[in-house]
N, C-alpha and C. Protein backbone atom coordinates (compact mmCIF):
# COMPACT_ATOMS: atom_id res chain seq x y z
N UNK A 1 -4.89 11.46 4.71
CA UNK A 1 -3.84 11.29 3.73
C UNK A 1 -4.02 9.95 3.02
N UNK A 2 -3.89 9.69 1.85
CA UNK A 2 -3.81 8.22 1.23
C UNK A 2 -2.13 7.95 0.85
N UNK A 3 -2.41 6.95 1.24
CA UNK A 3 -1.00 6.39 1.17
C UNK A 3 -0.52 4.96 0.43
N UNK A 4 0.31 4.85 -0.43
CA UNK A 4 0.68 3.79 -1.26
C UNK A 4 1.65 2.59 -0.83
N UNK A 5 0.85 1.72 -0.69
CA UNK A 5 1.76 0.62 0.16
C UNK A 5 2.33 -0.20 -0.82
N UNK A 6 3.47 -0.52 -0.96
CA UNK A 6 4.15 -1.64 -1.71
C UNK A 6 3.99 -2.75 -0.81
N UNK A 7 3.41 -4.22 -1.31
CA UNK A 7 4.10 -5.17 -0.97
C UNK A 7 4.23 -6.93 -1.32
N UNK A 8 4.15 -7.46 -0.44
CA UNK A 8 5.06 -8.98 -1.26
C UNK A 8 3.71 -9.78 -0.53
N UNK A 9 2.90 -10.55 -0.60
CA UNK A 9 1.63 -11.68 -0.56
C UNK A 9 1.98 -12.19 0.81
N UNK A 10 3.41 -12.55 0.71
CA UNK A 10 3.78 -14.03 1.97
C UNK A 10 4.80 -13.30 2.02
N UNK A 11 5.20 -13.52 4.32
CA UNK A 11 6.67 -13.22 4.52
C UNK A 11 7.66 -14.32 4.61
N UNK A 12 6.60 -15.54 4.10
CA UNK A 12 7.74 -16.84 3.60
C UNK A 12 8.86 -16.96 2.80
N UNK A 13 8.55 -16.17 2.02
CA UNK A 13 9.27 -16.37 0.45
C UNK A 13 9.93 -15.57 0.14
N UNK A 14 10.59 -15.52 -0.58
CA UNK A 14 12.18 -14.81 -0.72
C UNK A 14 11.39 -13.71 -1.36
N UNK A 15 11.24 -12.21 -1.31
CA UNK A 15 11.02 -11.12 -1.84
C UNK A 15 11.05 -11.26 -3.57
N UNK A 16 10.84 -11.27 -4.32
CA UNK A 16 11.08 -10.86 -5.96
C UNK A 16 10.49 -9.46 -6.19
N UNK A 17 10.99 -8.54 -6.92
CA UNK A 17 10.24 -7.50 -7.75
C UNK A 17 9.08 -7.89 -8.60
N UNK A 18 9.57 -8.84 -9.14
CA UNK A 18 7.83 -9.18 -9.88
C UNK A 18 6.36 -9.54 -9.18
N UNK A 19 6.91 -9.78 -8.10
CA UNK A 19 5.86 -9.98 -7.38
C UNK A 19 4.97 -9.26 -6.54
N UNK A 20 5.82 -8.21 -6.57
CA UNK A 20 5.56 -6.89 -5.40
C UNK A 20 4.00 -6.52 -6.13
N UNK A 21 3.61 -6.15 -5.28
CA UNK A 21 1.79 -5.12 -5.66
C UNK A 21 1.26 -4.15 -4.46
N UNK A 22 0.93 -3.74 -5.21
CA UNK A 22 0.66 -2.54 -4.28
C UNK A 22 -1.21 -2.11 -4.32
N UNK A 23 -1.32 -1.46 -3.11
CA UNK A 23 -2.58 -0.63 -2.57
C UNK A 23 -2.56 0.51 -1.95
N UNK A 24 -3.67 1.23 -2.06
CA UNK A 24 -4.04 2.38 -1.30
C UNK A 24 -4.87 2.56 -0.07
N UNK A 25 -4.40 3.27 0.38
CA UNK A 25 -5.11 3.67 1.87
C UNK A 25 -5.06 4.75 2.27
N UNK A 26 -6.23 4.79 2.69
CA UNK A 26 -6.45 6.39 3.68
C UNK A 26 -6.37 6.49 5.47
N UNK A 27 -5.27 6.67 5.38
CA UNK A 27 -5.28 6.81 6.86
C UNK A 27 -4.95 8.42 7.45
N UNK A 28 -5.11 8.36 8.74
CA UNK A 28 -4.33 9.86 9.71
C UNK A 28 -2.80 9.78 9.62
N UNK A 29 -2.17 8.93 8.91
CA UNK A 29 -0.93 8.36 9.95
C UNK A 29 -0.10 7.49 8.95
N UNK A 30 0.93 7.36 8.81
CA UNK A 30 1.62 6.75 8.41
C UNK A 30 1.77 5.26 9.50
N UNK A 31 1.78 5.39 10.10
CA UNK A 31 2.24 4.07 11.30
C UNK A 31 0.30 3.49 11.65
N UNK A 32 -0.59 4.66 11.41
CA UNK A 32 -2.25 3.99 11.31
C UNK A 32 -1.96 3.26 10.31
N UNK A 33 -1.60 3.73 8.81
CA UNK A 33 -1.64 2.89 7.52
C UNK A 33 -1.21 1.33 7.69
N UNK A 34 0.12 1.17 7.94
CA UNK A 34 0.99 0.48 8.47
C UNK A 34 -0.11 -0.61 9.29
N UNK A 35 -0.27 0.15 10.21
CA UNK A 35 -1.54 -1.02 11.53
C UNK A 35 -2.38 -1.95 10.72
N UNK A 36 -3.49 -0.65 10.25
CA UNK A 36 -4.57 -1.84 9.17
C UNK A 36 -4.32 -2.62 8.48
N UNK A 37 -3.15 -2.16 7.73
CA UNK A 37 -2.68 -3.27 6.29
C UNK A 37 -2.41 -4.74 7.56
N UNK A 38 -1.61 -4.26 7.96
CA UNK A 38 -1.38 -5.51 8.85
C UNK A 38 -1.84 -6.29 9.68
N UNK A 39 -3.08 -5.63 10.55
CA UNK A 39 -4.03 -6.00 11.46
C UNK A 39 -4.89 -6.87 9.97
N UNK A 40 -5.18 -6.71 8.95
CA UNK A 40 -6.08 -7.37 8.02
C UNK A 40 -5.06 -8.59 7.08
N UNK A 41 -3.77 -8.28 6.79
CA UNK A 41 -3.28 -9.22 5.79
C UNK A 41 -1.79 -9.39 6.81
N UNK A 42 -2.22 -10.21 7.87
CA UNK A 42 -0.77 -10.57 8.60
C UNK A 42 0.39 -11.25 7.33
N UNK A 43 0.04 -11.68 7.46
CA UNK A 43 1.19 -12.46 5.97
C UNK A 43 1.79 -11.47 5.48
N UNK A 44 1.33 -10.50 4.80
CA UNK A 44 2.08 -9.24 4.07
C UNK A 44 3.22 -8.97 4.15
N UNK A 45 4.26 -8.86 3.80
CA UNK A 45 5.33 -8.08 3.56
C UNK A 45 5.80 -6.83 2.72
N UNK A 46 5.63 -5.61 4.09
CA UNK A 46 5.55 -4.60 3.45
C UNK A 46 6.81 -3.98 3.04
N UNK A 47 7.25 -3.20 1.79
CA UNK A 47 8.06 -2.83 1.51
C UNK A 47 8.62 -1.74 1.39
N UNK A 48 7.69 -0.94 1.14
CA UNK A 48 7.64 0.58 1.09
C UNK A 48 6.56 1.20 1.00
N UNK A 49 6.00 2.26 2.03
CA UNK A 49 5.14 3.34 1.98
C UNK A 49 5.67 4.67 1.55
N UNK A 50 4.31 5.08 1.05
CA UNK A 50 4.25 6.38 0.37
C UNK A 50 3.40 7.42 0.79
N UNK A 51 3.68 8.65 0.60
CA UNK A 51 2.38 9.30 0.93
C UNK A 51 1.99 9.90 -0.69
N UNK A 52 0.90 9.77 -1.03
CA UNK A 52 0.67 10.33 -2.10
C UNK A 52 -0.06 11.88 -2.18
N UNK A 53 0.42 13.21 -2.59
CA UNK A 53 -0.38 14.23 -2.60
C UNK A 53 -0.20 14.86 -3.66
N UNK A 54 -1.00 16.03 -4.01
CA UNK A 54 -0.79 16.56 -5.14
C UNK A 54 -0.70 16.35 -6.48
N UNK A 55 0.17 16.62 -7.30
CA UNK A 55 0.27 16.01 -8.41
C UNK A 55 0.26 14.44 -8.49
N UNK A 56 1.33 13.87 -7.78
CA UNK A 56 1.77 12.40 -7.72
C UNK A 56 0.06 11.66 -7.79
N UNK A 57 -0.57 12.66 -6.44
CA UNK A 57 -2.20 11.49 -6.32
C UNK A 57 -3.18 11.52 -7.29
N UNK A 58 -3.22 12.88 -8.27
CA UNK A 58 -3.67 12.98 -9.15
C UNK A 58 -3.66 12.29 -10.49
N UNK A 59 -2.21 11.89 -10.79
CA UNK A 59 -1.99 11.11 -11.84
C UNK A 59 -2.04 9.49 -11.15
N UNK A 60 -2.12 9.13 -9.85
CA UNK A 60 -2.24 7.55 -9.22
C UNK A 60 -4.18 7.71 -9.67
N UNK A 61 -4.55 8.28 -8.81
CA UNK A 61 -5.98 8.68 -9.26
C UNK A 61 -6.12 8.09 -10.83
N UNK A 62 -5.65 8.53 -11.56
CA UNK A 62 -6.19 8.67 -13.20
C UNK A 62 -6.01 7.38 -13.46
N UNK A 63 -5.21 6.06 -12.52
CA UNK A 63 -4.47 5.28 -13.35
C UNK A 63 -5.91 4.12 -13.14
N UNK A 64 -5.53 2.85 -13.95
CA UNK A 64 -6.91 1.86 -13.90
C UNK A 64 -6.51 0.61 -12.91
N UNK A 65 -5.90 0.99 -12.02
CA UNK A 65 -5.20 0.37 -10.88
C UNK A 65 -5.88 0.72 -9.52
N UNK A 66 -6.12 2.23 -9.51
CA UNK A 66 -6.04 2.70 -8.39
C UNK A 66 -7.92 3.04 -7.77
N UNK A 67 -8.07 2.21 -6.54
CA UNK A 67 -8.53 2.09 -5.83
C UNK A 67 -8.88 1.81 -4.37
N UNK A 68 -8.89 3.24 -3.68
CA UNK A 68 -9.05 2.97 -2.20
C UNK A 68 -9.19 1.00 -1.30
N UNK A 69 -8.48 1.15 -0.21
CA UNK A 69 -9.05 -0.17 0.08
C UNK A 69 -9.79 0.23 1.38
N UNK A 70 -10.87 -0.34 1.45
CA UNK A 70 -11.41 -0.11 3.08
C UNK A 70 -11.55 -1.00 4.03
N UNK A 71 -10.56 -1.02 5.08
CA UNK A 71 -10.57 -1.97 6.32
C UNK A 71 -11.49 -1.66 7.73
């Protein structure tokens, strides 16, 4: 499954929306996804996961943003 992670750089700092960014991942698992992002970018503050399928991944796919990350 690939899955769309929202999140914030540092869990220092007060959250903003402008700051939020996001990545993709392929994991088995929602709570695997979750692991790597975090086992690789402790700092992170995650905000919201997604699962992306179907239509939704198709048009994330098309966008000039979107690129797998591999941990």
């Amino acid at each position: 499954m690939i899955f769309k992670i929202y999140y914030q750089e540092s869990k220092k700092e007060m959250p903003r929306r402008e700051n939020t960014r996001s990545l993709y991942i392929e994991a088995d698992s929602q709570p695997e996804a979750i692991k790597r992002v975090e086992d690789h970018n402790p700092d992170f503050n995650l905000e919201q996961i997604e699962v992306l399928e179907g239509k939704t991944l198709e048009y994330e796919q098309q966008g000039v943003n979107y690129k797998l990350v591999e941990y």
